[in-house]
Protein backbone atom coordinates (compact mmCIF):
# COMPACT_ATOMS: atom_id res chain seq x y z
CA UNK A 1 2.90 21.74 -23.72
CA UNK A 2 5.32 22.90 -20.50
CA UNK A 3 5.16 20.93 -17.57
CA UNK A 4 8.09 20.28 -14.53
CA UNK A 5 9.25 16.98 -14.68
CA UNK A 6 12.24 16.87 -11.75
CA UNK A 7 12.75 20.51 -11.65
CA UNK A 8 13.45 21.00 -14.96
CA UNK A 9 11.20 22.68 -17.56
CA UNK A 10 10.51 20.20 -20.54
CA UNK A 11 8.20 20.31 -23.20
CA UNK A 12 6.10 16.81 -23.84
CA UNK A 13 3.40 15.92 -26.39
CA UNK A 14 -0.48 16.98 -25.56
CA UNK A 15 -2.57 14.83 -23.85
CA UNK A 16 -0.23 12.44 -22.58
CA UNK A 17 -0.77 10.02 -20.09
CA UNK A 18 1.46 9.52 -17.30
CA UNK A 19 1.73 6.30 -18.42
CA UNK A 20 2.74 6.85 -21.67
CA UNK A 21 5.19 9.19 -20.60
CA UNK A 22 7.07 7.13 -18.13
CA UNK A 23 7.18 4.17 -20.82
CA UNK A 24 8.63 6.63 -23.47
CA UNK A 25 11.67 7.48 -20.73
CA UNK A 26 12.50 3.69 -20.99
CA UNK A 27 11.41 3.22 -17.37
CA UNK A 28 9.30 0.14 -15.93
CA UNK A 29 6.23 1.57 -14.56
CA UNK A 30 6.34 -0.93 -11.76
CA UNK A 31 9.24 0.69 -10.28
CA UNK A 32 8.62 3.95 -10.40
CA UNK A 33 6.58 6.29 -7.88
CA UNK A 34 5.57 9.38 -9.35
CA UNK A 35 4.39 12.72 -7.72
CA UNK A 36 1.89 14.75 -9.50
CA UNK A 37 1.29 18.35 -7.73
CA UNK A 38 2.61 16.98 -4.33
CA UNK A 39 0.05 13.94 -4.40
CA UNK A 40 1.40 10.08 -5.03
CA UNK A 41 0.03 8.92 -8.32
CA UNK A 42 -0.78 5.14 -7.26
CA UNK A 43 0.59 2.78 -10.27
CA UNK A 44 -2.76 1.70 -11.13
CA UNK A 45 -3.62 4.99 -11.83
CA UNK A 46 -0.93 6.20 -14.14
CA UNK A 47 -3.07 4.79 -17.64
CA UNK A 48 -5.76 6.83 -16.32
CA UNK A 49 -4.10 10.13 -15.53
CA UNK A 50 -3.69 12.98 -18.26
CA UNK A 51 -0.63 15.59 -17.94
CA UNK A 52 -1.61 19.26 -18.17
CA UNK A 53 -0.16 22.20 -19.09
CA UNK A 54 2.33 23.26 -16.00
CA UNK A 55 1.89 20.07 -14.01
CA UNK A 56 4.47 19.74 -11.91
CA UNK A 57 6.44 15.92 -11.91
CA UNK A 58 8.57 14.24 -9.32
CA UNK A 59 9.76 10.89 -10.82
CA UNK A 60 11.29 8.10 -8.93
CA UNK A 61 12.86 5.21 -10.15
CA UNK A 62 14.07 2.11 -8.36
CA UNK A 63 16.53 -0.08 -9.20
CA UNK A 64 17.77 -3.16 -7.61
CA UNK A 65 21.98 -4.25 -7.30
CA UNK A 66 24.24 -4.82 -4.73
């Protein structure tokens, strides 16, 4: 299925969770805020929410260094 992950268009398996998606990019869920359709996605939530077809996904990831 389609979605908008960052502006771009990318293809991702069915019935993903946002969880499962952010862990297959390599990222740590505990840094990263995610925007799902202009709302915040609270971390807690992310096992519990399912992408859809043309969801639109604003990933952020933090990262600490000096």
């Amino acid at each position: 299925m389609r979605i908008i992950i960052n502006g771009e268009n990318e293809e991702i398996q069915e019935g993903i969770t946002l969880l499962e998606l952010i862990s297959g990019r390599g990222l740590d869920p505990r840094t990263v805020v995610a925007e799902l359709n202009r709302n915040i996605i609270a971390g807690e939530d992310f096992a519990a929410v399912r992408l859809n077809p043309d969801d639109s996904l604003e990933l952020l990831h933090f990262v600490g260094g000096g």
